[in-house]
N, C-alpha and C. Protein backbone atom coordinates (compact mmCIF):
# COMPACT_ATOMS: atom_id res chain seq x y z
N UNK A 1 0.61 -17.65 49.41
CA UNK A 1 0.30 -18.69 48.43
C UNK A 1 1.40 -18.73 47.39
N UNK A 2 1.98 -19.47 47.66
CA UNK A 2 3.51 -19.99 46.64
C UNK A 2 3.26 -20.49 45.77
N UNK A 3 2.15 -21.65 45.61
CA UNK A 3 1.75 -22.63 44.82
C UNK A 3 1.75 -22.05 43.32
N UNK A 4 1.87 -22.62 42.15
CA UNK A 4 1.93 -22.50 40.63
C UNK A 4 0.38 -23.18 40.36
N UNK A 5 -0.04 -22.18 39.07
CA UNK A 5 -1.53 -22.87 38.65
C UNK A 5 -1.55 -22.76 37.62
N UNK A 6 -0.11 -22.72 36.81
CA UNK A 6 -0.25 -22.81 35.60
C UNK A 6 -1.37 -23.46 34.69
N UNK A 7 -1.82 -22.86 33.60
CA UNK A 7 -2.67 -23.38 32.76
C UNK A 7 -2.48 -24.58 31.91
N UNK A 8 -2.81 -26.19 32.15
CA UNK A 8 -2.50 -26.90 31.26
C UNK A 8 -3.91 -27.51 30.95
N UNK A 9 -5.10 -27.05 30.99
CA UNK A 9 -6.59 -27.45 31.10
C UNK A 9 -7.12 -26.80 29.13
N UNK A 10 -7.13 -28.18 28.79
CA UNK A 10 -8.47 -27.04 27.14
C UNK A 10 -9.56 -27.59 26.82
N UNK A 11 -10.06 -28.64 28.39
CA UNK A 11 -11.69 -28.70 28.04
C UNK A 11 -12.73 -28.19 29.23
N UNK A 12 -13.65 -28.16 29.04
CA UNK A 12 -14.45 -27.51 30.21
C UNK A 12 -13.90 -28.49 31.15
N UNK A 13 -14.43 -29.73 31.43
CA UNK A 13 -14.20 -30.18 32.16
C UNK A 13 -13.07 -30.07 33.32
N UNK A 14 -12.11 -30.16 32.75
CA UNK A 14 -10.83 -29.65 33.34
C UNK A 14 -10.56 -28.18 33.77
N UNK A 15 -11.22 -27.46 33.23
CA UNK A 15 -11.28 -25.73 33.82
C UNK A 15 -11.67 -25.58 34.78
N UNK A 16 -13.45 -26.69 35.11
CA UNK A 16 -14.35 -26.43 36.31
C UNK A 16 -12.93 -27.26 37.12
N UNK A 17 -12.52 -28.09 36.78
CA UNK A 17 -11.68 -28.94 38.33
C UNK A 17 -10.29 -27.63 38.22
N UNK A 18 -9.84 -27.10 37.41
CA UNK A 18 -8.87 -26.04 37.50
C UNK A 18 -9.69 -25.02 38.63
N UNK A 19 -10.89 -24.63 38.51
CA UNK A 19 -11.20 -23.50 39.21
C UNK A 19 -11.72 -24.45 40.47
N UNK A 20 -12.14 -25.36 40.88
CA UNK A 20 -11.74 -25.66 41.98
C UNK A 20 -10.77 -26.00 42.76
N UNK A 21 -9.63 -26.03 42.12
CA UNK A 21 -8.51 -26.22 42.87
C UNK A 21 -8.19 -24.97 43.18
N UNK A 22 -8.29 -24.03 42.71
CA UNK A 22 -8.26 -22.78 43.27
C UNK A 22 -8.87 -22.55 44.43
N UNK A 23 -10.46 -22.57 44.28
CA UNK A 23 -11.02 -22.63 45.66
C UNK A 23 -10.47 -23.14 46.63
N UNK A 24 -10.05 -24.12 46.94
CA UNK A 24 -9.58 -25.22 48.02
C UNK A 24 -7.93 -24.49 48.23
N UNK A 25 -7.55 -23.67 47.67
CA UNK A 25 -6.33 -22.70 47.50
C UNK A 25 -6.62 -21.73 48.51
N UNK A 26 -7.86 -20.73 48.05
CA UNK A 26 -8.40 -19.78 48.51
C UNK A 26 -8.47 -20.31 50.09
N UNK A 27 -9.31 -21.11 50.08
CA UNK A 27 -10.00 -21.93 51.42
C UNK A 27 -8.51 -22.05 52.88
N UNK A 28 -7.40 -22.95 52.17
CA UNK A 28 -6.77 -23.55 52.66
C UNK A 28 -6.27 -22.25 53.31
N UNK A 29 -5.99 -20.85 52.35
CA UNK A 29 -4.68 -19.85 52.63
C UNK A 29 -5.89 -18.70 53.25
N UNK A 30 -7.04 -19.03 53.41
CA UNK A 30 -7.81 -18.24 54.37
C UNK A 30 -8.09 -16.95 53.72
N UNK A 31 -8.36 -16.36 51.87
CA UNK A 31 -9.03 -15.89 51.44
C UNK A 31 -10.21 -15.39 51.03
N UNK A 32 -10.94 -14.52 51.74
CA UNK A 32 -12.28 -14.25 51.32
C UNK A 32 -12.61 -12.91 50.98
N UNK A 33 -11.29 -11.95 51.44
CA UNK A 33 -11.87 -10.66 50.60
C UNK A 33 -11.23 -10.99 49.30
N UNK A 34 -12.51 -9.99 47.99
CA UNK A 34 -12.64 -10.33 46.72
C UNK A 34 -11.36 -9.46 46.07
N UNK A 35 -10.61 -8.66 46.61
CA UNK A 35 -9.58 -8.31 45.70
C UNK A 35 -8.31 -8.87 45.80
N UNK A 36 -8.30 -9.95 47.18
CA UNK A 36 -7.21 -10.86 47.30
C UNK A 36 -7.38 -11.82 46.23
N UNK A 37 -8.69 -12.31 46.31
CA UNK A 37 -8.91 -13.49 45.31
C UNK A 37 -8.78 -12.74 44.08
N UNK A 38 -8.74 -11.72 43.62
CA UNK A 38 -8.83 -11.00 42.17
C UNK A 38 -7.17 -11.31 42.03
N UNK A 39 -6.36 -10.57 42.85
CA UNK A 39 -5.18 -10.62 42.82
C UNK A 39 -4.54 -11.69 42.38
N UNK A 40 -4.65 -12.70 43.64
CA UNK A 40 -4.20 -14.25 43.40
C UNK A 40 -4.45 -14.66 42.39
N UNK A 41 -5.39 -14.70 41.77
CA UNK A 41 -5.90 -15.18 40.77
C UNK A 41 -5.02 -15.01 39.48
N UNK A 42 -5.05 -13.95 39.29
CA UNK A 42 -4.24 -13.37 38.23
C UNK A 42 -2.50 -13.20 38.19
N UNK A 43 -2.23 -13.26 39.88
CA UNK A 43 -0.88 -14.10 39.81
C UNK A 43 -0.77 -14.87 39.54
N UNK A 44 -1.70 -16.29 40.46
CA UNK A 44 -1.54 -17.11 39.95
C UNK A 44 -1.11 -18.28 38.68
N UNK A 45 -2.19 -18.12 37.81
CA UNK A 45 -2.88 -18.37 36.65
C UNK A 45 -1.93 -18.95 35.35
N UNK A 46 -1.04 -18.04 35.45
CA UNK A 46 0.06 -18.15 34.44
C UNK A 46 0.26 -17.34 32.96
N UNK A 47 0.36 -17.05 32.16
CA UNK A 47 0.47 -15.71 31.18
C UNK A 47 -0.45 -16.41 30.03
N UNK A 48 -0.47 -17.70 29.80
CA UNK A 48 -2.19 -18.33 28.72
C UNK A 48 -2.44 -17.74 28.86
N UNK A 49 -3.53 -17.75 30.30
CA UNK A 49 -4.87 -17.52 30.67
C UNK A 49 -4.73 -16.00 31.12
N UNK A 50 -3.99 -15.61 31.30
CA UNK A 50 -3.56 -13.90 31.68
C UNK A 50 -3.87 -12.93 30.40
N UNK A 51 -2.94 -13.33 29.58
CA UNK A 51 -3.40 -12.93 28.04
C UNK A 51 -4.69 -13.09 27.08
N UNK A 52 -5.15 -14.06 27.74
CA UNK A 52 -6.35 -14.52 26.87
C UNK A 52 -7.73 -13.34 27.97
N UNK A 53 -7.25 -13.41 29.22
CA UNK A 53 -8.69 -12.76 29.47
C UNK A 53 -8.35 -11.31 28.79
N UNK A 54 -7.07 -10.63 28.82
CA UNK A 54 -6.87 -9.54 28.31
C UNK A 54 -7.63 -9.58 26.64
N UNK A 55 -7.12 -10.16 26.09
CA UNK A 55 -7.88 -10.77 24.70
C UNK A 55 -9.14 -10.26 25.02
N UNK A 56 -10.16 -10.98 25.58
CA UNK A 56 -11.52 -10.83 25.59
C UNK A 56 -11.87 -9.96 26.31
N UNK A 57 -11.20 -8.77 27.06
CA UNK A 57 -11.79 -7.74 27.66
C UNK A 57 -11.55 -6.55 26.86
N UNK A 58 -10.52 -6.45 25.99
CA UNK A 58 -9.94 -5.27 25.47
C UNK A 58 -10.88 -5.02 24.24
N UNK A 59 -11.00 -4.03 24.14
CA UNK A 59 -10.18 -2.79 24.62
C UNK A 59 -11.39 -1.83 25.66
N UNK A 60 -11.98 -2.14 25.84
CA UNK A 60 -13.23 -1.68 26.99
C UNK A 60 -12.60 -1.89 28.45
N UNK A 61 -12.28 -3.18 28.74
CA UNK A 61 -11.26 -3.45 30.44
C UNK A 61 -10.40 -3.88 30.21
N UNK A 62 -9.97 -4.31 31.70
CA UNK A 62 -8.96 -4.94 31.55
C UNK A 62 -9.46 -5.63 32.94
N UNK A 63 -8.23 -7.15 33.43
CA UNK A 63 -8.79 -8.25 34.15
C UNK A 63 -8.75 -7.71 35.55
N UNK A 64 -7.99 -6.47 35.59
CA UNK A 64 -7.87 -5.80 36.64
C UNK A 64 -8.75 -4.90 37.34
N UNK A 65 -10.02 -4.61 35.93
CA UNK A 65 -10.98 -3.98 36.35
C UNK A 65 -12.19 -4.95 37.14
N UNK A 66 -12.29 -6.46 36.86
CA UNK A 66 -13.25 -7.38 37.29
C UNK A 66 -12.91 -7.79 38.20
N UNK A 67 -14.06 -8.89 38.43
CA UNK A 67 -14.14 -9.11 40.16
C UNK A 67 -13.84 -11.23 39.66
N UNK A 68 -13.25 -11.63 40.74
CA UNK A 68 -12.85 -13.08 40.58
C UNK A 68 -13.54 -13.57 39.50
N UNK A 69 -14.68 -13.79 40.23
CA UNK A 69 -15.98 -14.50 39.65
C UNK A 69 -16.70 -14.10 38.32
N UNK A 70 -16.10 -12.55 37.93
CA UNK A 70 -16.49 -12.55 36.32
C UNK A 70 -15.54 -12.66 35.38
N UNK A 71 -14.16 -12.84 36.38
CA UNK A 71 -12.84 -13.56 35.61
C UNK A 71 -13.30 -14.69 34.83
N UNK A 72 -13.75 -15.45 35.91
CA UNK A 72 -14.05 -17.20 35.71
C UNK A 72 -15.11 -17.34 34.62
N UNK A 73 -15.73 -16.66 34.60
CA UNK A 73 -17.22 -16.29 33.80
C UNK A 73 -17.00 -16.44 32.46
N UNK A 74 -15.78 -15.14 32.62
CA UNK A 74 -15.26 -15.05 30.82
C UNK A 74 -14.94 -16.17 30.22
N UNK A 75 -13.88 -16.45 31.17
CA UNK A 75 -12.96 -17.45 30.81
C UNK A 75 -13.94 -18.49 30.36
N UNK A 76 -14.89 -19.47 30.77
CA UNK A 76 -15.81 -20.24 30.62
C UNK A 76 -16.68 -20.04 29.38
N UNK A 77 -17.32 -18.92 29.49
CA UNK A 77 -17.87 -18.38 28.19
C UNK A 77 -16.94 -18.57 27.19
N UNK A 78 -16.19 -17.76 26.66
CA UNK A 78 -14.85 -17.78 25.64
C UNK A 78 -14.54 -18.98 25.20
N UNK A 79 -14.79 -20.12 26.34
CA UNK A 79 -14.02 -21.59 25.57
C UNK A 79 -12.14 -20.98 26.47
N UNK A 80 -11.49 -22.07 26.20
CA UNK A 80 -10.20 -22.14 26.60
C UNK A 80 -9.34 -21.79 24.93
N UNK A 81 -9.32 -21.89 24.21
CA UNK A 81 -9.05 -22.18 22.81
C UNK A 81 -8.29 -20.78 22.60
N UNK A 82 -6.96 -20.74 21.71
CA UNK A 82 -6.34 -19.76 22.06
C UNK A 82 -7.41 -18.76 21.21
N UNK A 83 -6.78 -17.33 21.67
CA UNK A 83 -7.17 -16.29 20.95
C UNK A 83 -6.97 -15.88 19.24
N UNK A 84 -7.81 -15.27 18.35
CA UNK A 84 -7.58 -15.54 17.15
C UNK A 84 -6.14 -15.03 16.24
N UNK A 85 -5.40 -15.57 16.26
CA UNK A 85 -3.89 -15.31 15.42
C UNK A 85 -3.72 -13.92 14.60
N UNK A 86 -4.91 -13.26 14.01
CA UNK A 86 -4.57 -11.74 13.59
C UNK A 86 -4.99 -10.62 14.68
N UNK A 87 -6.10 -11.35 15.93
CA UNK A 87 -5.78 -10.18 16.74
C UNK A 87 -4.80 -10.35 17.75
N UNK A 88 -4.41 -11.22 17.59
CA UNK A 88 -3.13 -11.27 19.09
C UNK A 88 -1.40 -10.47 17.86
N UNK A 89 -1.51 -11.04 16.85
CA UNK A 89 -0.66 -10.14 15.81
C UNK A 89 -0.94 -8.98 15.99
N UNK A 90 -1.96 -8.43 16.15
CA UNK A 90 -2.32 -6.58 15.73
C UNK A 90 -1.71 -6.26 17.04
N UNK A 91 -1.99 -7.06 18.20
CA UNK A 91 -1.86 -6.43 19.63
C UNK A 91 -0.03 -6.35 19.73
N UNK A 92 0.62 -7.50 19.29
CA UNK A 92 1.81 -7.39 19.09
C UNK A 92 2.69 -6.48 18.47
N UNK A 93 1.89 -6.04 16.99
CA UNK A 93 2.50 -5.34 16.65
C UNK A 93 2.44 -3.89 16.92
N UNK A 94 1.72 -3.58 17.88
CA UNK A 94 0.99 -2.13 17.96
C UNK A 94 1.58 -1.95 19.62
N UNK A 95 2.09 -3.15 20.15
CA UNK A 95 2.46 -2.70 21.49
C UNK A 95 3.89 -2.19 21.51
N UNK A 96 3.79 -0.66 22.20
CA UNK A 96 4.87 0.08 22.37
C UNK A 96 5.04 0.41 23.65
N UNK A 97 6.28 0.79 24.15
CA UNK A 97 6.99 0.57 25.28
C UNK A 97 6.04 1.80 26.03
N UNK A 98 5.24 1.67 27.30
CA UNK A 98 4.96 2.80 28.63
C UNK A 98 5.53 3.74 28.48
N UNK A 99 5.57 5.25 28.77
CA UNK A 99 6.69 6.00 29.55
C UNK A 99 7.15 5.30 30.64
N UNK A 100 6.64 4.94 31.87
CA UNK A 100 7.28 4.43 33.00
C UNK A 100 7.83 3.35 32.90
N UNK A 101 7.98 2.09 31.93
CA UNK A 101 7.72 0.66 31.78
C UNK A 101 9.12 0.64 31.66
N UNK A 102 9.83 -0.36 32.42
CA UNK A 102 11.24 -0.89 32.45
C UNK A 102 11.20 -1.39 30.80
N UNK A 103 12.55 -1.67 30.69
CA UNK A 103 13.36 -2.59 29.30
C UNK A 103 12.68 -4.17 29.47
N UNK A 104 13.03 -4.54 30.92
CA UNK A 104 12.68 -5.71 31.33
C UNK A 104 11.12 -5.92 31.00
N UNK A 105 10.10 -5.46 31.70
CA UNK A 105 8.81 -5.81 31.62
C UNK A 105 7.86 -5.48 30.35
N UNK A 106 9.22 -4.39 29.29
CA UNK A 106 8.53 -4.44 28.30
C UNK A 106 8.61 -5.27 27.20
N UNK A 107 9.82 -6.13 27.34
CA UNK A 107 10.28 -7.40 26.51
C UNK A 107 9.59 -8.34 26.92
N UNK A 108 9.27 -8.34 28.56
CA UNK A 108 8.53 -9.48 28.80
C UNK A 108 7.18 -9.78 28.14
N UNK A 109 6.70 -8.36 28.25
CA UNK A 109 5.12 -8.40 27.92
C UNK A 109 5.03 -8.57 26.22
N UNK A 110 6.20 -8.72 25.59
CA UNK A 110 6.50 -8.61 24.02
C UNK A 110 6.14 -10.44 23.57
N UNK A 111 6.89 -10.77 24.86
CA UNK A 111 7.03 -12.44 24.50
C UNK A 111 5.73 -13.04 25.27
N UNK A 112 5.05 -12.61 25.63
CA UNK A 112 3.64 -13.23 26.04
C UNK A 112 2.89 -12.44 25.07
N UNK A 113 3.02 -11.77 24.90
CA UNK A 113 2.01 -11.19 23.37
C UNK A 113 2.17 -12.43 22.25
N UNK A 114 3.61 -12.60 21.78
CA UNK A 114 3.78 -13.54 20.47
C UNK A 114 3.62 -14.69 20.71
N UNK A 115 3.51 -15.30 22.17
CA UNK A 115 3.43 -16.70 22.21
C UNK A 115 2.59 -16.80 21.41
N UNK A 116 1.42 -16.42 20.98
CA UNK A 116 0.30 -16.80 20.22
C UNK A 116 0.30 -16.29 19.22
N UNK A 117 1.28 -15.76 18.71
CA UNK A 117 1.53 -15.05 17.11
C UNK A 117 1.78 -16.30 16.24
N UNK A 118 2.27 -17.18 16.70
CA UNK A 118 3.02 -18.26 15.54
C UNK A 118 4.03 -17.87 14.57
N UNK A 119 4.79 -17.21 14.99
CA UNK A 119 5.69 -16.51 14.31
C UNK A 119 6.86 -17.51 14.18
N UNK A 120 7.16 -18.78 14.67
CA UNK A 120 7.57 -20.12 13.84
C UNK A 120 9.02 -19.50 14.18
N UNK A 121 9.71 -19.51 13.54
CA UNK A 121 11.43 -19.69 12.85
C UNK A 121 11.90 -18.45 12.86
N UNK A 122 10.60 -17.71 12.86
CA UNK A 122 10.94 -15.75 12.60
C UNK A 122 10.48 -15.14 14.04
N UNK A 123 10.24 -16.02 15.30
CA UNK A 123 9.75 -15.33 16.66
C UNK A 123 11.24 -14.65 16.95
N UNK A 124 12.40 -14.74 16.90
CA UNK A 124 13.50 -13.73 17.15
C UNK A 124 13.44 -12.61 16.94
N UNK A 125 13.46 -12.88 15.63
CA UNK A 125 13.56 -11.53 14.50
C UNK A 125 12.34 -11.06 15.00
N UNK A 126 11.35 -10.98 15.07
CA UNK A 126 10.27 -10.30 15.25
C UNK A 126 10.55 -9.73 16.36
N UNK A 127 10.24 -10.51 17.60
CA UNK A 127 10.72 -9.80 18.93
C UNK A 127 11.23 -8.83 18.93
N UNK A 128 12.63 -9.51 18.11
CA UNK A 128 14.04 -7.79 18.07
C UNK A 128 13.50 -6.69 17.10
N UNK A 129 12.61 -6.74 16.20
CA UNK A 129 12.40 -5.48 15.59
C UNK A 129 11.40 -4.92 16.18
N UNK A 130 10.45 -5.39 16.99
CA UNK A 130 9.01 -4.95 17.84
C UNK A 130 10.04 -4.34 18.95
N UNK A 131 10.85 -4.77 19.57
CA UNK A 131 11.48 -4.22 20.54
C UNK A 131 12.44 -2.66 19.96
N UNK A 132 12.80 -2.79 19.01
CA UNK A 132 13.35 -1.44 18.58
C UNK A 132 12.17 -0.48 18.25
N UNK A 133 11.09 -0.81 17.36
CA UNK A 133 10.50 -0.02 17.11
C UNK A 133 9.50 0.33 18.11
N UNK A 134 9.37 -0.24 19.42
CA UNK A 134 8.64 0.75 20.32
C UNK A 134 9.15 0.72 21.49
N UNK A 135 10.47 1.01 21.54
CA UNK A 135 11.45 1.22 23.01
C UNK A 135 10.79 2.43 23.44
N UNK A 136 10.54 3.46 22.12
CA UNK A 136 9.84 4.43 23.30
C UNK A 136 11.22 5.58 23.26
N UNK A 137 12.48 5.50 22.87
CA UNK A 137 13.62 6.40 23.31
C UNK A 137 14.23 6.14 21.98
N UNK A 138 14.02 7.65 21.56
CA UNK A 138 14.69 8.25 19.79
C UNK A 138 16.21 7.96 19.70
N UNK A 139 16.69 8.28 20.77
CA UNK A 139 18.48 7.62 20.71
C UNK A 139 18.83 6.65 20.90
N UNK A 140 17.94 5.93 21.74
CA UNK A 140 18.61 4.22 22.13
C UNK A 140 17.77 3.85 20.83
N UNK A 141 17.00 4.31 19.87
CA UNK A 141 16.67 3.30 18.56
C UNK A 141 17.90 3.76 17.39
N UNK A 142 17.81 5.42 17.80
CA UNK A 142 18.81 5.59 16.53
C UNK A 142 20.20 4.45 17.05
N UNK A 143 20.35 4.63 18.12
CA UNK A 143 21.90 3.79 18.34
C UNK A 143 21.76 2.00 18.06
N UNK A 144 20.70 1.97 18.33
CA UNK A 144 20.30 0.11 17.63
C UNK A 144 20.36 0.13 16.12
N UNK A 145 19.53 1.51 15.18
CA UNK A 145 19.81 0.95 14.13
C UNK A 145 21.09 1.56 13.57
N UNK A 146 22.01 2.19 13.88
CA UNK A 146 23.38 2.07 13.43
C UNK A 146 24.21 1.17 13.84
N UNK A 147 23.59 0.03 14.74
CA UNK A 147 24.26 -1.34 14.79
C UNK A 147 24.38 -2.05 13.86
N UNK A 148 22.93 -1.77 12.95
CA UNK A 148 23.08 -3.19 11.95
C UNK A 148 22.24 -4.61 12.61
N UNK A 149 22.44 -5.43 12.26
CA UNK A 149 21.74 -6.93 12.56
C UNK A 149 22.45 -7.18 14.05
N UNK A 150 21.13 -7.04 14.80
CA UNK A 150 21.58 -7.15 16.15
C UNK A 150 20.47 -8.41 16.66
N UNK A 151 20.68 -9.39 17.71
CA UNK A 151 20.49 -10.72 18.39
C UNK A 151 19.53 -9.55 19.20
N UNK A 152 18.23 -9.90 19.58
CA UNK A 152 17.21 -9.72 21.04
C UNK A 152 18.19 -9.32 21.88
N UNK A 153 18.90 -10.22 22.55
CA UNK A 153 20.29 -10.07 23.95
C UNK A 153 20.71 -8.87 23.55
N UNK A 154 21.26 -8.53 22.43
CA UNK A 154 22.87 -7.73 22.27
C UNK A 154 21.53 -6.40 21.85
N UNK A 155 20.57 -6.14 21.57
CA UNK A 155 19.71 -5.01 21.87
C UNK A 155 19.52 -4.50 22.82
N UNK A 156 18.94 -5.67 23.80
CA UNK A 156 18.63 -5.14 25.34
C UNK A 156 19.70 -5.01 25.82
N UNK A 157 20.81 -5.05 25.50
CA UNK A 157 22.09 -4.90 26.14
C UNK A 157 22.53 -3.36 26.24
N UNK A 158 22.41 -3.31 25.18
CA UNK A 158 22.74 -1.89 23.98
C UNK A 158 21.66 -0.48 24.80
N UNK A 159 20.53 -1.17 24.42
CA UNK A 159 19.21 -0.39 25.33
C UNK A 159 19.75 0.08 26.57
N UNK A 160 19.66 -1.16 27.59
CA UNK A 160 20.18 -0.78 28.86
C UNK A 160 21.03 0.27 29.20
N UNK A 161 21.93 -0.27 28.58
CA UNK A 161 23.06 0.67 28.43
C UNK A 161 23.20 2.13 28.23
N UNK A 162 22.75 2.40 27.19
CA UNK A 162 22.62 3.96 26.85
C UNK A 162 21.16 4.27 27.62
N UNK A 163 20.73 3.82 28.35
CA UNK A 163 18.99 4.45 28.82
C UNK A 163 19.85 4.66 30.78
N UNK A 164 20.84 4.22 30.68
CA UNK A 164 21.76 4.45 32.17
C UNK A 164 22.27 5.62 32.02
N UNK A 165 22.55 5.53 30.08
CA UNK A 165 24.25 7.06 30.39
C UNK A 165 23.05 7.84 30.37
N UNK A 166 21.77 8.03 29.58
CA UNK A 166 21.04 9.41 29.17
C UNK A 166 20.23 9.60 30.94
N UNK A 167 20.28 8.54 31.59
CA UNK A 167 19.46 8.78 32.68
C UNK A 167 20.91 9.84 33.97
N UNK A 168 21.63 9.50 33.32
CA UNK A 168 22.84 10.29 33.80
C UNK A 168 23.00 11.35 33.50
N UNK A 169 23.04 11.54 32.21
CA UNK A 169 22.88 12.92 31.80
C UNK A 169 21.86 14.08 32.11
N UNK A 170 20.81 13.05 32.16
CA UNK A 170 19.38 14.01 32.23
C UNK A 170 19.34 14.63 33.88
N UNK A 171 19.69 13.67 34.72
CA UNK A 171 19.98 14.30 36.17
C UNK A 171 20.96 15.08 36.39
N UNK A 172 22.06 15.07 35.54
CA UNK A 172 23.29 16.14 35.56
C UNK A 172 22.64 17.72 35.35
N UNK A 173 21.83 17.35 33.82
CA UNK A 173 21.54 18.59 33.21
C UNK A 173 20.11 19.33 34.16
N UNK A 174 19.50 17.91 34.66
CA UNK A 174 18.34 18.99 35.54
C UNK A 174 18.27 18.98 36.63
N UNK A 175 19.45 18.92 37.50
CA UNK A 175 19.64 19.28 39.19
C UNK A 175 19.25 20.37 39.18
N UNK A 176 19.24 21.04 40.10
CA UNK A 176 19.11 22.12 40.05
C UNK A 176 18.86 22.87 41.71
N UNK A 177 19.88 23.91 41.80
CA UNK A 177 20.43 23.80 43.40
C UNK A 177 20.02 25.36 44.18
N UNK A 178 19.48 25.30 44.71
CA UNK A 178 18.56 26.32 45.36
C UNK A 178 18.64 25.70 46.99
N UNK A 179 19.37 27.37 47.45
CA UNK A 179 19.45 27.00 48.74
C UNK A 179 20.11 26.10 49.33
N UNK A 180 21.18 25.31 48.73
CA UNK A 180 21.77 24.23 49.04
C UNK A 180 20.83 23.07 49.11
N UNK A 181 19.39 22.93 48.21
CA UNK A 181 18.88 21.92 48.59
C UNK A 181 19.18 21.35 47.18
N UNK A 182 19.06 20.40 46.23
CA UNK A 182 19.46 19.69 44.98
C UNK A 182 17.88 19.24 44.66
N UNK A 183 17.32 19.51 43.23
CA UNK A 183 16.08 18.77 43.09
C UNK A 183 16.37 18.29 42.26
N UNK A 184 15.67 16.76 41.35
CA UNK A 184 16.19 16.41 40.53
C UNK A 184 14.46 15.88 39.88
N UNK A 185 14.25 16.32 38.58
CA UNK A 185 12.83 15.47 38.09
C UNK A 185 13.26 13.76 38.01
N UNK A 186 11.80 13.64 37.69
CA UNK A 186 11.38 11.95 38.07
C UNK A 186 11.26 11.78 36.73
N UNK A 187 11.16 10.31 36.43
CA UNK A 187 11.39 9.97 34.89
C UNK A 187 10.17 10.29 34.20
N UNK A 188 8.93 10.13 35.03
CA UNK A 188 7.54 10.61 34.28
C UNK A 188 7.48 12.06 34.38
N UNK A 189 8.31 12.78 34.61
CA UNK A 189 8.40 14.35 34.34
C UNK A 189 9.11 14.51 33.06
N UNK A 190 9.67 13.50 32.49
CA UNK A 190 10.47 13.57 31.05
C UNK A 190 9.79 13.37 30.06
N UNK A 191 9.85 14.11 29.08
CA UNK A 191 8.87 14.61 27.78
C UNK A 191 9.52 13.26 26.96
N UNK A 192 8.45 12.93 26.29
CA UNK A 192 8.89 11.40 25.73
C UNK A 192 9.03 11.81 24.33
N UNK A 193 10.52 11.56 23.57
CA UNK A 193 10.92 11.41 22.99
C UNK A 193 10.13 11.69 21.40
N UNK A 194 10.41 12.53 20.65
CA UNK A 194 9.60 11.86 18.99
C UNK A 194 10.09 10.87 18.50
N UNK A 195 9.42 10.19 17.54
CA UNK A 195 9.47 8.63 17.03
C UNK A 195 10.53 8.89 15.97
N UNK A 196 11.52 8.46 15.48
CA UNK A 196 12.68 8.01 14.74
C UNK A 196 11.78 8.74 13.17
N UNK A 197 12.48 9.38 12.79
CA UNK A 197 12.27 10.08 11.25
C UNK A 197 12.72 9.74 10.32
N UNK A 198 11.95 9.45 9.04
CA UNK A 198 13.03 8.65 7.52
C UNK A 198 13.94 10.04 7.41
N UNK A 199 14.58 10.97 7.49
CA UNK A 199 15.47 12.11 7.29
C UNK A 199 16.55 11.54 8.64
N UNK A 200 15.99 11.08 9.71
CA UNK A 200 17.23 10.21 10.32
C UNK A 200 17.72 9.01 10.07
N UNK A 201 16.66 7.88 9.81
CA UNK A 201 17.41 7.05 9.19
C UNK A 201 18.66 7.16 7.72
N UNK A 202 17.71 7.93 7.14
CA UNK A 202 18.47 8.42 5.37
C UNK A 202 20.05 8.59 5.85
N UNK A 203 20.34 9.71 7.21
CA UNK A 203 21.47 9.55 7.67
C UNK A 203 22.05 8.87 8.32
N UNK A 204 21.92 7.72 8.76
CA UNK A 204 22.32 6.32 9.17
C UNK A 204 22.81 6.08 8.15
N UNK A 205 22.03 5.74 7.14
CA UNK A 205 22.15 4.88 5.35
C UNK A 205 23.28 5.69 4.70
């Protein structure tokens, strides 16, 4: 199922014909076990309606814990109407980078958080300081903020970058060769970092 189902529906009316076009989706591509349709669904859908059921399940589930049909449920109940502007802010500002979570999917999930922030003229700037302050890695922040005023791009650039050399380093320093065999730990075997200290910044300044 290739098809796009993006969300452009904000009255009932249009939701019930949104969720039947799904059906006739389901139908056509020969879906009937319920975790395909869970799946699809939530590929489908588009990041609105992705975010918003997250909205109304959290912090108890998540959309991944329900079954199609109490997806649809919520969604219906709730109204379509975005989520309320200081809790999609709190969620924004409080979201910090996985241990396992790429650069990529954690910027992504930064900018579907704020779509609904209204953060206006200042959604850059915001982005780029939410993105420094929970990369999650004490040196790729200390090395962002001895940049100075850095663009979203020229962060994740910066990020990337040094999260390659330390991923270099860290396999240099923990090979370790027994028997001629080489072991090397996995990135969730790496002790995550402490959070950036005012006694480190002071030495930046």
């Amino acid at each position: 199922m290739e098809q796009s189902l993006e969300r452009d529906q904000d009255t009932l009316d249009e939701w019930t014909g949104y969720v039947d076009k799904m059906e006739h989706l389901f139908r056509v591509n020969g879906v009937d076990k319920e975790y395909v349709k869970l799946y699809s669904f939530l590929a489908l859908i588009g990041p609105f309606l992705y975010m918003k059921l997250k909205s109304v399940l959290s912090p108890t589930s998540s959309p991944e814990d329900k079954s199609y049909e109490d997806l649809v449920d919520q969604l219906v109940l709730h109204s379509l109407s975005p989520p309320p502007q200081t809790m999609q802010r709190f969620l924004f500002y409080t979201r910090n980078r996985s241990p396992d979570e790429s650069l990529e999917s954690y910027i992504l999930q930064l900018k579907l958080l704020c779509s609904f922030c209204d953060f206006k003229d200042s959604l850059a700037s915001m982005l780029k300081d939410r993105f420094i302050c929970g990369v999650g890695n004490q040196r790729v922040q200390l090395r962002l903020l001895e940049k100075g005023d850095l663009t979203l791009n020229e962060a994740m650039e910066i990020a990337t970058e040094m999260e390659a050399i330390l991923k270099k380093e860290h396999y240099k320093g923990d090979s370790v060769h027994s028997n001629g065999i080489s072991t090397v730990m996995t990135n969730s075997q790496v002790r995550p970092l402490k959070p950036v200290s005012l006694t480190m910044l002071q030495n930046i300044v």
